[in-house]
N, C-alpha and C. Protein backbone atom coordinates (compact mmCIF):
# COMPACT_ATOMS: atom_id res chain seq x y z
N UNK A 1 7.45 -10.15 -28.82
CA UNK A 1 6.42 -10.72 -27.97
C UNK A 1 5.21 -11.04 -28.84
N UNK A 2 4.70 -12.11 -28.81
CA UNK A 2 3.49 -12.39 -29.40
C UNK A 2 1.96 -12.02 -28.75
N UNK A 3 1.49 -12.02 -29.83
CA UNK A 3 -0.38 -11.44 -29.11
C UNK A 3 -0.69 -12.11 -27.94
N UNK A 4 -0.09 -13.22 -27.52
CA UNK A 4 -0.96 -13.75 -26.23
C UNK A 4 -0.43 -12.89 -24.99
N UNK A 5 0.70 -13.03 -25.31
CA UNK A 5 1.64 -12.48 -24.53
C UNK A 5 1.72 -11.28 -24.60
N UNK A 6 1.29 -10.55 -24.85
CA UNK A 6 0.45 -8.88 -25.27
C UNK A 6 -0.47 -9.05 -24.23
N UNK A 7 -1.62 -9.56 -24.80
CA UNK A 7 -2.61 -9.48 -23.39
C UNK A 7 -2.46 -9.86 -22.36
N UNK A 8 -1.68 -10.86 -21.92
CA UNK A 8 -1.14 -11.21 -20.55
C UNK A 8 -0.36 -10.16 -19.60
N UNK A 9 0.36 -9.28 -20.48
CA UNK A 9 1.02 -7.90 -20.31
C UNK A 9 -0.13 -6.94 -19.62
N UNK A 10 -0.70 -6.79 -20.56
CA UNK A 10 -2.06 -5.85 -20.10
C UNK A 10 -2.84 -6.03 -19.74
N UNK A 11 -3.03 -7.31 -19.25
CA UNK A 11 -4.27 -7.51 -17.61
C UNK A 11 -3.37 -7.46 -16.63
N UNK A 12 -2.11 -8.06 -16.40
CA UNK A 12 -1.50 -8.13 -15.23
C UNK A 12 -1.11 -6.65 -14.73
N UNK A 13 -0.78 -5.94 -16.29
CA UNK A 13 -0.64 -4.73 -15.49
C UNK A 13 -1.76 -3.79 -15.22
N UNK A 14 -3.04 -4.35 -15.96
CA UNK A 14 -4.31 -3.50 -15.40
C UNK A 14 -5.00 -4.25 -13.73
N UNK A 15 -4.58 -5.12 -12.83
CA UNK A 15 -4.67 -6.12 -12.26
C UNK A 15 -3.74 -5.38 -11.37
N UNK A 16 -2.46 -4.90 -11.33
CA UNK A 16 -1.66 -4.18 -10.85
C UNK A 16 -2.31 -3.23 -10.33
N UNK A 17 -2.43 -2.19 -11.33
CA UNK A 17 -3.26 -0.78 -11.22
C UNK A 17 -4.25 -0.86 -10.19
N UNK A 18 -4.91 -1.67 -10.89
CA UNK A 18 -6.26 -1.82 -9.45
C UNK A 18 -6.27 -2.21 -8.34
N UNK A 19 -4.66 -3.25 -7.89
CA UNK A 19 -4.64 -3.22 -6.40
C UNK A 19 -4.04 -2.65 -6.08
N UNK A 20 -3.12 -1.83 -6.40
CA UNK A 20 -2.66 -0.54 -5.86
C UNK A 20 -3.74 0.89 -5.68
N UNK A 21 -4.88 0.51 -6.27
CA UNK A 21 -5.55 1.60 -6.30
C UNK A 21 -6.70 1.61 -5.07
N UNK A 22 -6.93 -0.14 -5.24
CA UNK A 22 -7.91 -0.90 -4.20
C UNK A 22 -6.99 -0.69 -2.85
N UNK A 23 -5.72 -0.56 -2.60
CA UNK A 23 -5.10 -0.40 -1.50
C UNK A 23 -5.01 0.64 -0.81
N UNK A 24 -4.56 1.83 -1.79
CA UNK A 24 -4.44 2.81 -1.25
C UNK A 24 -5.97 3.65 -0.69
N UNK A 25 -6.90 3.32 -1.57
CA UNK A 25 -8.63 3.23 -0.72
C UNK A 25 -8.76 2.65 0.37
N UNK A 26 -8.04 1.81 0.75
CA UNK A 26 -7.96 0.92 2.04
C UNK A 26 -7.08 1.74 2.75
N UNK A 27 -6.25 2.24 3.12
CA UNK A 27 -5.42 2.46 3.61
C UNK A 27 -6.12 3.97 4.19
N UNK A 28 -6.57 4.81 2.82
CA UNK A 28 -7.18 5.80 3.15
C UNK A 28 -8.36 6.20 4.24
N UNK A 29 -9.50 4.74 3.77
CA UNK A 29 -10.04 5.01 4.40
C UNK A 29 -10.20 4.14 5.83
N UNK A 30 -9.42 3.01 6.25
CA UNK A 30 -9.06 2.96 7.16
C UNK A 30 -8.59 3.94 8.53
N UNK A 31 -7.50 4.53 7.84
CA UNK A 31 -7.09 5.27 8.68
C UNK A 31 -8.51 6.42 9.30
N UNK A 32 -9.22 6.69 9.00
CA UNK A 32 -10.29 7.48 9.46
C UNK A 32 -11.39 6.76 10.20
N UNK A 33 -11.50 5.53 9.88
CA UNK A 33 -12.67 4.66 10.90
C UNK A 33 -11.71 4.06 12.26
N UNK A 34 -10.31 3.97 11.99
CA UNK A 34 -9.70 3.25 13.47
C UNK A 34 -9.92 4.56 14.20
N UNK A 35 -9.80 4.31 15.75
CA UNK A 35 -9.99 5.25 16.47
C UNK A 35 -8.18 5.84 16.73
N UNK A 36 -7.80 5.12 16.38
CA UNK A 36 -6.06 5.95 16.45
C UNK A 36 -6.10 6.80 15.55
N UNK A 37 -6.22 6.83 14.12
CA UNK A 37 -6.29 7.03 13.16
C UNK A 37 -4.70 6.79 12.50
N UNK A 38 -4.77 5.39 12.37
CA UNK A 38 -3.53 4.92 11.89
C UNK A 38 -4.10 3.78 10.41
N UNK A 39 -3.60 3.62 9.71
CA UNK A 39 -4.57 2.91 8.69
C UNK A 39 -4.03 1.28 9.27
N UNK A 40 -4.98 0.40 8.70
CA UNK A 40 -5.33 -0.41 9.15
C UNK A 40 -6.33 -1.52 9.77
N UNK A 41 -5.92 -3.02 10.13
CA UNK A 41 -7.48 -3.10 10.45
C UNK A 41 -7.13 -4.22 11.58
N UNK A 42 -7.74 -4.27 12.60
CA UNK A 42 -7.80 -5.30 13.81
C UNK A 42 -6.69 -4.53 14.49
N UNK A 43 -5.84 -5.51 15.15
CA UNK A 43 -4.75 -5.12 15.88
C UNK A 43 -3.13 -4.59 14.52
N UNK A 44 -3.77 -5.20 13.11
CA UNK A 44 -2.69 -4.53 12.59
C UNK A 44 -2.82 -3.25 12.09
N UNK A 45 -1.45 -2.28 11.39
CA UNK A 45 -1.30 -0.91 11.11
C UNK A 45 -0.53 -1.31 10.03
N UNK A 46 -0.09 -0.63 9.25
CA UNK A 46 0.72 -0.13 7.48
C UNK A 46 0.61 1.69 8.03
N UNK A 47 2.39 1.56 7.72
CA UNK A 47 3.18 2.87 7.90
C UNK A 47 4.08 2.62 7.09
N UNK A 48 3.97 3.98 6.66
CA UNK A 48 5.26 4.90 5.37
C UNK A 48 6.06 4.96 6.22
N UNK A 49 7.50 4.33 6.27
CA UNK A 49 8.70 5.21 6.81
C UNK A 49 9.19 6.19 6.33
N UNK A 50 9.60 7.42 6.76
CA UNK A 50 9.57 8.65 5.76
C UNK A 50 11.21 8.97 5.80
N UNK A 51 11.82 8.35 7.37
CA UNK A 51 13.41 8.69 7.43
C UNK A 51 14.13 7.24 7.49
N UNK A 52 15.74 7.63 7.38
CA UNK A 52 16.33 6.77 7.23
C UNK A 52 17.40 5.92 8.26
N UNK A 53 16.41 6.57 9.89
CA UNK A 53 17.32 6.10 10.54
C UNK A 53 16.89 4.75 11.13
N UNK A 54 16.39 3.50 10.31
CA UNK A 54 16.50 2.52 10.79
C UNK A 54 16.94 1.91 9.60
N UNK A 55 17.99 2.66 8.82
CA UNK A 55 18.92 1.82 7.83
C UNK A 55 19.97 0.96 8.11
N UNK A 56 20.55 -0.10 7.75
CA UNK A 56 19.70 -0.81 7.11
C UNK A 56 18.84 -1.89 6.98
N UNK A 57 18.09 -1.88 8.01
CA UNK A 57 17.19 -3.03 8.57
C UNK A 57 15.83 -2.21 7.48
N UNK A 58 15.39 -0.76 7.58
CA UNK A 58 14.32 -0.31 7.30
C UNK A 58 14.55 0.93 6.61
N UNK A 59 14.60 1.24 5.44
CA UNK A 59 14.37 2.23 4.59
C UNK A 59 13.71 3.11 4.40
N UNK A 60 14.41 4.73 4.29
CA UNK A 60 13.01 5.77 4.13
C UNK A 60 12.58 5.29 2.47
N UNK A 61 11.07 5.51 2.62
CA UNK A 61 10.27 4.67 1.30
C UNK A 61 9.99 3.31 1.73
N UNK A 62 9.73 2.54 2.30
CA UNK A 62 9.64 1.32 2.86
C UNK A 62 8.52 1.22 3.60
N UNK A 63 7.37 0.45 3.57
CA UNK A 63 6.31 0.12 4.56
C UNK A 63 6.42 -0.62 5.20
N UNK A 64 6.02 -0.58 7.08
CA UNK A 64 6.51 -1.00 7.55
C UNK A 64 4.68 -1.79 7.95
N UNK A 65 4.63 -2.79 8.51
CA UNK A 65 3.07 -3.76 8.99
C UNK A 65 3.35 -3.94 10.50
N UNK A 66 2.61 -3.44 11.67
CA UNK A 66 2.82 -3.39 12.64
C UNK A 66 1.65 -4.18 13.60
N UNK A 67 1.98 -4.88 14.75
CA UNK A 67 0.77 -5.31 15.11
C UNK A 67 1.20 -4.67 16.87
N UNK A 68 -0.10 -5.28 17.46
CA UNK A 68 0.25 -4.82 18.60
C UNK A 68 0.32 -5.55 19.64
N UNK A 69 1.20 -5.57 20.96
CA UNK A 69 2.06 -6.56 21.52
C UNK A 69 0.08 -7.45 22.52
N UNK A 70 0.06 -8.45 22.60
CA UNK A 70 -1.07 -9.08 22.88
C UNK A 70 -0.82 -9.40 24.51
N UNK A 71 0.12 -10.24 24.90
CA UNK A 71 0.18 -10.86 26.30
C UNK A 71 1.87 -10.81 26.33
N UNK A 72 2.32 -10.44 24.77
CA UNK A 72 4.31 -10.02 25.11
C UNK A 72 4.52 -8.93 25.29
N UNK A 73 5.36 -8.53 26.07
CA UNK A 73 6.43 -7.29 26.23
C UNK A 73 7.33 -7.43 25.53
N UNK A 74 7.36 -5.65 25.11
CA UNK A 74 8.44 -5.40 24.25
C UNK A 74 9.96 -5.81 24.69
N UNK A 75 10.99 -6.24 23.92
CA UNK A 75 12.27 -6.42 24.54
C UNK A 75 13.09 -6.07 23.65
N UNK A 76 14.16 -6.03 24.29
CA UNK A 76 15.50 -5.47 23.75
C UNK A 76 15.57 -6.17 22.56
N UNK A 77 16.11 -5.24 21.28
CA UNK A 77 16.07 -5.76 20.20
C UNK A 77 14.94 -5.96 19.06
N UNK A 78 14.01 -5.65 19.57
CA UNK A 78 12.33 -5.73 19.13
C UNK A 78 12.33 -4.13 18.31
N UNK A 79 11.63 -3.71 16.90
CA UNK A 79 11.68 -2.62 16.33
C UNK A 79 9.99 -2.83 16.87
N UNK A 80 9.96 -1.17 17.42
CA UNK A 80 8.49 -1.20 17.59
C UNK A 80 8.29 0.17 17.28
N UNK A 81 6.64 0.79 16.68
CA UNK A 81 6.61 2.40 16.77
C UNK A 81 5.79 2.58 17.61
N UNK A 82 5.93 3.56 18.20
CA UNK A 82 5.69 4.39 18.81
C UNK A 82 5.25 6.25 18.45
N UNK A 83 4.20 6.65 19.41
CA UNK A 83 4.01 8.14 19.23
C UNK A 83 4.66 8.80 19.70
N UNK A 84 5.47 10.00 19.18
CA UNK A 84 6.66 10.56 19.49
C UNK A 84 6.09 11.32 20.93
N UNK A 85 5.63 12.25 20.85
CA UNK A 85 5.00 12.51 22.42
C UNK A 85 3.40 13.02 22.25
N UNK A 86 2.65 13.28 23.44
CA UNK A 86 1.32 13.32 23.53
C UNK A 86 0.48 14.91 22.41
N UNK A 87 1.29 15.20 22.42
CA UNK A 87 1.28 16.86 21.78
C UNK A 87 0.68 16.37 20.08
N UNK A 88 1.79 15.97 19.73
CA UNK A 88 2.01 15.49 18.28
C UNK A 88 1.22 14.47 17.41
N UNK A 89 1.35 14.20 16.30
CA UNK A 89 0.77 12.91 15.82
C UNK A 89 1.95 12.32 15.37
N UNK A 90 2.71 12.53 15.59
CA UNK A 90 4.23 11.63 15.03
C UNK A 90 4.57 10.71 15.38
N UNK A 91 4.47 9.64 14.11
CA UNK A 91 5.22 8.13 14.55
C UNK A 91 6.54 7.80 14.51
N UNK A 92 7.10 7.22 15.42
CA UNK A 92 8.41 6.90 15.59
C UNK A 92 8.64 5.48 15.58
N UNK A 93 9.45 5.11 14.52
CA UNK A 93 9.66 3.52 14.66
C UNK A 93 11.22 2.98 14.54
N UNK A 94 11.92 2.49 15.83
CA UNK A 94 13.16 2.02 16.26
C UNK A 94 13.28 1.12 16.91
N UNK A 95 14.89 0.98 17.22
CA UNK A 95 14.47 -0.57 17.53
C UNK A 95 14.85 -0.28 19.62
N UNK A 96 13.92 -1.20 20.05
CA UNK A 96 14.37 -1.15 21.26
C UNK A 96 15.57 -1.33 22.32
N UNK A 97 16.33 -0.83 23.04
CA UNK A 97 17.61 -0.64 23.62
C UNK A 97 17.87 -1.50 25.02
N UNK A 98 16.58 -0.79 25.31
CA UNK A 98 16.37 -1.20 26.95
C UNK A 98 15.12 -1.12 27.26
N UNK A 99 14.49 -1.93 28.76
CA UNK A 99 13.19 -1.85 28.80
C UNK A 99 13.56 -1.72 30.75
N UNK A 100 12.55 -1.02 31.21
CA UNK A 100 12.51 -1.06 32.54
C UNK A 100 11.11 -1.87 33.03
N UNK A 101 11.25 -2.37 34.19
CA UNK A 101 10.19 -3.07 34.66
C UNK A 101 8.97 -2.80 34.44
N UNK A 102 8.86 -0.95 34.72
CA UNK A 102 7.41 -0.38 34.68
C UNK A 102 6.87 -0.35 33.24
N UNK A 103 8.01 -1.13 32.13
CA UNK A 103 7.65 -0.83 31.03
C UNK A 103 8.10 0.23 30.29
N UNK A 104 8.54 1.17 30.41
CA UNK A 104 9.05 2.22 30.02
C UNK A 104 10.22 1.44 29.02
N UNK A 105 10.45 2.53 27.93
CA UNK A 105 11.24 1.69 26.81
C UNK A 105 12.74 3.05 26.46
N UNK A 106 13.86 2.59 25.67
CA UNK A 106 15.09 3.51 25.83
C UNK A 106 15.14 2.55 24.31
N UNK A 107 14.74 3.60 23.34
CA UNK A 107 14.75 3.05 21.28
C UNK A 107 16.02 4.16 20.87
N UNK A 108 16.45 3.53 19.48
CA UNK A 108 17.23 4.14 18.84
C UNK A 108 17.30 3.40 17.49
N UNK A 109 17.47 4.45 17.14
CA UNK A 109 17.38 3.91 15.30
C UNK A 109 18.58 3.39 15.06
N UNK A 110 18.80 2.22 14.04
CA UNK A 110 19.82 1.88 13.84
C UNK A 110 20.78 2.52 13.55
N UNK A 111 20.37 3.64 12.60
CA UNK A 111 21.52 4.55 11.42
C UNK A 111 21.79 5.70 12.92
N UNK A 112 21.35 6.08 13.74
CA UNK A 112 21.55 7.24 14.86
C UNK A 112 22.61 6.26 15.68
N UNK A 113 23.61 7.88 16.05
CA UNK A 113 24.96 7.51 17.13
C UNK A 113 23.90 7.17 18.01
N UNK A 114 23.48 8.20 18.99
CA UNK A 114 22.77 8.08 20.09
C UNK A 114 21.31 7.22 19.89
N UNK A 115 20.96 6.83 21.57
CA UNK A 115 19.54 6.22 21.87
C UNK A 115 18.97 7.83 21.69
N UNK A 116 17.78 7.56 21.53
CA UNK A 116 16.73 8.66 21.57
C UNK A 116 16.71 9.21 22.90
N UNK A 117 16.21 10.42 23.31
CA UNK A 117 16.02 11.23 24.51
C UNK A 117 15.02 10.89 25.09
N UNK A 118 15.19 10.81 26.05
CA UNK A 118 14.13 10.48 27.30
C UNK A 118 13.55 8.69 27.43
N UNK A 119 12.74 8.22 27.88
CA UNK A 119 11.90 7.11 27.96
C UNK A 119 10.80 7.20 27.44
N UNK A 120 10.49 6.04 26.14
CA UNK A 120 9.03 6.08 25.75
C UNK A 120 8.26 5.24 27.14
N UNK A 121 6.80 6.07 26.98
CA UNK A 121 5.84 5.43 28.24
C UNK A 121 5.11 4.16 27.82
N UNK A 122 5.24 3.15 28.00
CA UNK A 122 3.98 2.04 27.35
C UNK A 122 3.02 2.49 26.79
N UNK A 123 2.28 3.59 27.16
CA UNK A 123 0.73 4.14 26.75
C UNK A 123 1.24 4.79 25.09
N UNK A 124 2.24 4.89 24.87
CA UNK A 124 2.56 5.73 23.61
C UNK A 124 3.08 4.60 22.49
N UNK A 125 2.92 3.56 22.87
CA UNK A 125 3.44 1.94 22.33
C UNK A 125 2.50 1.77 20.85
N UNK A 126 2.65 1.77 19.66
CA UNK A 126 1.66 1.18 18.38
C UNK A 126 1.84 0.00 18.93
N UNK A 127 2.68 -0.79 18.39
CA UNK A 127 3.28 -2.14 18.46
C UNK A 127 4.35 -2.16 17.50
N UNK A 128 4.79 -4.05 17.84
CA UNK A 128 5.63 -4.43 17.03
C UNK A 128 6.40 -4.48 15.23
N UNK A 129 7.35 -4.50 14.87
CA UNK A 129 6.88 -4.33 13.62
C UNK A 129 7.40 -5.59 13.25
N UNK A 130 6.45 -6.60 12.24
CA UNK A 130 6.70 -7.71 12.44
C UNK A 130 6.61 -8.16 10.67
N UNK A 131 6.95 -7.14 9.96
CA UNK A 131 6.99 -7.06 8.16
C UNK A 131 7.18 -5.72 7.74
N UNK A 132 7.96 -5.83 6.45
CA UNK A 132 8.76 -4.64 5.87
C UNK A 132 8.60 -5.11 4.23
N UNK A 133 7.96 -4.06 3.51
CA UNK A 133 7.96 -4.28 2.52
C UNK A 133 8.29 -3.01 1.84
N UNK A 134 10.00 -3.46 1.19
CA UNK A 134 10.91 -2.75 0.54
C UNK A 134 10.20 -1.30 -0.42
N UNK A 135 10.22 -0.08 -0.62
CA UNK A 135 9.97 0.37 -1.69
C UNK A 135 8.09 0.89 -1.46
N UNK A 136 7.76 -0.09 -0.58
CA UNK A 136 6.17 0.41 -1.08
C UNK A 136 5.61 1.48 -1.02
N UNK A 137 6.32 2.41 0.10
CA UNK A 137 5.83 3.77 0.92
C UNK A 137 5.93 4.84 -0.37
N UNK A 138 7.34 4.35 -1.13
CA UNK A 138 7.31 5.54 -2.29
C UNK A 138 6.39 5.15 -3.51
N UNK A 139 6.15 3.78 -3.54
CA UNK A 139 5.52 3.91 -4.87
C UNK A 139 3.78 4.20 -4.41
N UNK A 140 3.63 4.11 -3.12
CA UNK A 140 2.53 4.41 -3.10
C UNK A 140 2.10 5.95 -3.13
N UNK A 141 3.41 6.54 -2.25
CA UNK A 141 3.24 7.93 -2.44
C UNK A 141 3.53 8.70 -4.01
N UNK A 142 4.14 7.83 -5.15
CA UNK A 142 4.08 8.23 -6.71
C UNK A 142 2.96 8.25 -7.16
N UNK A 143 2.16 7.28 -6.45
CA UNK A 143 0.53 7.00 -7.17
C UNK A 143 -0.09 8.12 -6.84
N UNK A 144 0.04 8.04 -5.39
CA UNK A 144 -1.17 9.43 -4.86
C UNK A 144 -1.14 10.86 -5.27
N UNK A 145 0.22 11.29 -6.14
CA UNK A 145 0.42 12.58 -6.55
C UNK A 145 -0.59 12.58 -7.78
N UNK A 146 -1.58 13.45 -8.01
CA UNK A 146 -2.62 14.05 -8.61
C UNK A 146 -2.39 13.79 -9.93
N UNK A 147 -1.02 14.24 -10.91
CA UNK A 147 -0.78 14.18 -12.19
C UNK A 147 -0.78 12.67 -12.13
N UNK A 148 -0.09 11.97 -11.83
CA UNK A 148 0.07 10.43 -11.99
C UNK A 148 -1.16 10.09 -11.79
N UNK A 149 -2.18 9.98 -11.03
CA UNK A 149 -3.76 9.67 -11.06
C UNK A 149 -4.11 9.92 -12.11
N UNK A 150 -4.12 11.12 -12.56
CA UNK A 150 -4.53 11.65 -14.02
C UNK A 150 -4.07 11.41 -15.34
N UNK A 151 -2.61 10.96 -15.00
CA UNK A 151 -2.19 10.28 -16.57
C UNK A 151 -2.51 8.65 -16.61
N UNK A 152 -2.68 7.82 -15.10
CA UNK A 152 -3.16 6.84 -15.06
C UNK A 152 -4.62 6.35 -15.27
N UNK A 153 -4.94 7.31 -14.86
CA UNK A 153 -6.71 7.45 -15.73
C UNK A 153 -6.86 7.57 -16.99
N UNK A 154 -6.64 8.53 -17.72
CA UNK A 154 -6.47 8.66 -19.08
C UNK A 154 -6.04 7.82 -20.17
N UNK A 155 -4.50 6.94 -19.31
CA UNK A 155 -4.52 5.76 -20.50
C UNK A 155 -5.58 4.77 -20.58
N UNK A 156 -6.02 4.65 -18.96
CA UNK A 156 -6.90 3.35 -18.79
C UNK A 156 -8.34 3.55 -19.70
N UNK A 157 -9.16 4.88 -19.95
CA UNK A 157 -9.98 5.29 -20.40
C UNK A 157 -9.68 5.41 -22.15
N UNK A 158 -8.25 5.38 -22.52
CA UNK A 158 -7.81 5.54 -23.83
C UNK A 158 -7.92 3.82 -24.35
N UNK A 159 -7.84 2.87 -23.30
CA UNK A 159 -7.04 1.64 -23.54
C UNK A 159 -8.43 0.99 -23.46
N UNK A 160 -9.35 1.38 -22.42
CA UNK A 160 -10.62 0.93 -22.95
C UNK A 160 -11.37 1.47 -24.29
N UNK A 161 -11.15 2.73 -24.56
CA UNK A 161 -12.47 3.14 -26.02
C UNK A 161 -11.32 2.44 -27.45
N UNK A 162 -9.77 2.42 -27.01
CA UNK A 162 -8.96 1.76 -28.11
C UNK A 162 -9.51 0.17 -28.18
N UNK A 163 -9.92 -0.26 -27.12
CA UNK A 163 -10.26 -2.13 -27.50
C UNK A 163 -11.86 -2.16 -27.77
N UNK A 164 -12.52 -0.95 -27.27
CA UNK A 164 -14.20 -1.22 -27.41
C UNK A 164 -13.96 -0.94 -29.00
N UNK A 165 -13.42 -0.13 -30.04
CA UNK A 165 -13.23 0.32 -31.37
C UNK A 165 -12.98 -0.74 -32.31
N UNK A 166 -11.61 -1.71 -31.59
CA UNK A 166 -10.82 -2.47 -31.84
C UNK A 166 -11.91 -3.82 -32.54
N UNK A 167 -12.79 -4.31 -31.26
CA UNK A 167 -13.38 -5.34 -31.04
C UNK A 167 -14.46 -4.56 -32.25
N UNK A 168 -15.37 -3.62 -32.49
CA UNK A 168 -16.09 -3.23 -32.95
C UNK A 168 -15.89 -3.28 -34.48
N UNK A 169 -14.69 -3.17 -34.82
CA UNK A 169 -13.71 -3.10 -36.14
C UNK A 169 -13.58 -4.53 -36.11
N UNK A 170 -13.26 -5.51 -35.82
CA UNK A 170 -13.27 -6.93 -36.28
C UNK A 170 -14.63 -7.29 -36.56
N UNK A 171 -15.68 -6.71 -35.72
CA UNK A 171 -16.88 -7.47 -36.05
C UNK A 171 -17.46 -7.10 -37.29
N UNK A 172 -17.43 -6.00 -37.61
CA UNK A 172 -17.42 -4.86 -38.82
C UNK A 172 -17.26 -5.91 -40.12
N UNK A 173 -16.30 -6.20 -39.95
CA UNK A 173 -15.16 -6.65 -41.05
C UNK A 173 -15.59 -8.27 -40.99
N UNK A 174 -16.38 -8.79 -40.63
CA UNK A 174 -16.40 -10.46 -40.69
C UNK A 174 -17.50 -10.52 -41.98
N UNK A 175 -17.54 -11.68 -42.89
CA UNK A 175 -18.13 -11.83 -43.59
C UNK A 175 -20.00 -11.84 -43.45
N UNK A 176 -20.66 -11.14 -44.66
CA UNK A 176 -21.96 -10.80 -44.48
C UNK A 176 -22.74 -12.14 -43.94
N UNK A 177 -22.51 -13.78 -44.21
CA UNK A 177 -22.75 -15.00 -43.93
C UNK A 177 -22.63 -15.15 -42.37
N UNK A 178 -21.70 -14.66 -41.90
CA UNK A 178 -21.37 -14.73 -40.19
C UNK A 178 -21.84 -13.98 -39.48
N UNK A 179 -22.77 -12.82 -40.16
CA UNK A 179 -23.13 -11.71 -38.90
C UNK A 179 -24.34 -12.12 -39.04
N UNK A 180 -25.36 -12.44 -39.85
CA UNK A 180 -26.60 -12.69 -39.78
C UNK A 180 -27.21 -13.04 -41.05
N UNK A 181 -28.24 -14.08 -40.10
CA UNK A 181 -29.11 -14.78 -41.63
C UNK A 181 -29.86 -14.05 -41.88
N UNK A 182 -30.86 -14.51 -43.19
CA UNK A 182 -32.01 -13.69 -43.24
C UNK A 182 -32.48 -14.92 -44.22
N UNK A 183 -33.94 -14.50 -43.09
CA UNK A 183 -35.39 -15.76 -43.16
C UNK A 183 -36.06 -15.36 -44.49
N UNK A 184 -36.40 -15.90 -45.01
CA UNK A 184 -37.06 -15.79 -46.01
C UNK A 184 -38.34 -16.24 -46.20
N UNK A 185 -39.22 -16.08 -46.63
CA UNK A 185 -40.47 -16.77 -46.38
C UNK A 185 -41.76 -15.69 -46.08
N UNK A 186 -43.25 -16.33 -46.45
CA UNK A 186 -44.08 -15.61 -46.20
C UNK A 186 -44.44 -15.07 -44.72
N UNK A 187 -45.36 -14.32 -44.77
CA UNK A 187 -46.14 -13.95 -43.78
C UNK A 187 -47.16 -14.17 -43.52
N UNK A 188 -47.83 -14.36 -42.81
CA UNK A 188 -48.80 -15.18 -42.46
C UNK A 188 -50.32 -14.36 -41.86
């Protein structure tokens, strides 16, 4: 690989770093200003799937982008999450089975024999899930583990004082003619 292509390497992946880092700040602190406390912003949400029973439409490790139903009802066939019951903070996200008039919903995960137990109530409804992005839930949860912050800090802080040195060492080294003149002449 040649030098250009060196640095193209190492902004994109410092460019990387920072929106994964800019995200997961978002995400964080989202989730504490919505009044659900689901991260997110407007009518949409971003959820970690953590199990694997909406394989293989939806993957544990997989983020799922959810919005919430506006003037549609949910219908058969529609993956929506839901709060598992009023007690809990647990999200549940499957796909819908059946719907009764009053709204009431009958979900089941793809990878599960059975529908789930009982009827979800409308009032326990997130919304729809209307994007899935493969993989993200784990790599976001690799970032957030403490050592990986810390070895990701450290290079970035190594990789800056290595190019502030770097740059400092070329200038060093340029001929006495190129760094500065010198005036000559009286004083007055």
């Amino acid at each position: 690989m040649n030098g250009v292509g060196i640095v193209w390497t190492k902004r994109i992946g410092l460019l990387l770093l920072a929106l994964i880092f800019i995200l997961n700040l978002f995400l964080y602190a989202s989730s504490y200003w919505n009044a659900d406390r689901i991260p997110g912003m407007g009518n949409w949400r971003v959820l970690s799937v953590l199990t694997g029973s909406m394989s293989p439409a939806i993957n544990a490790g997989d983020m799922v982008v959810v919005t919430r139903y506006a003037s549609a009802v949910p219908q058969p066939g529609d993956i929506v999450t839901f709060w598992k019951d009023d007690q809990t903070r647990s999200l549940i996200t499957h796909r819908v089975v059946q719907r009764l008039e009053n709204g009431y919903l009958q979900t089941k995960g793809d990878a599960n024999q059975e529908a789930d137990g009982g009827w979800t109530a409308p009032g326990r409804l997130v919304g729809k899930v209307v994007f899935t992005i493969p993989f993200a839930a784990a790599l976001q949860q690799f970032f957030k583990e403490p050592l990986v912050m810390a070895v990701i800090f450290a290079g970035f802080v190594t990789y800056l004082v290595y190019t502030q040195r770097r740059a400092g060492s070329r200038q060093d080294s340029q001929p006495a003619s190129l760094q500065t003149e010198k005036i000559e002449g009286e004083r007055s």
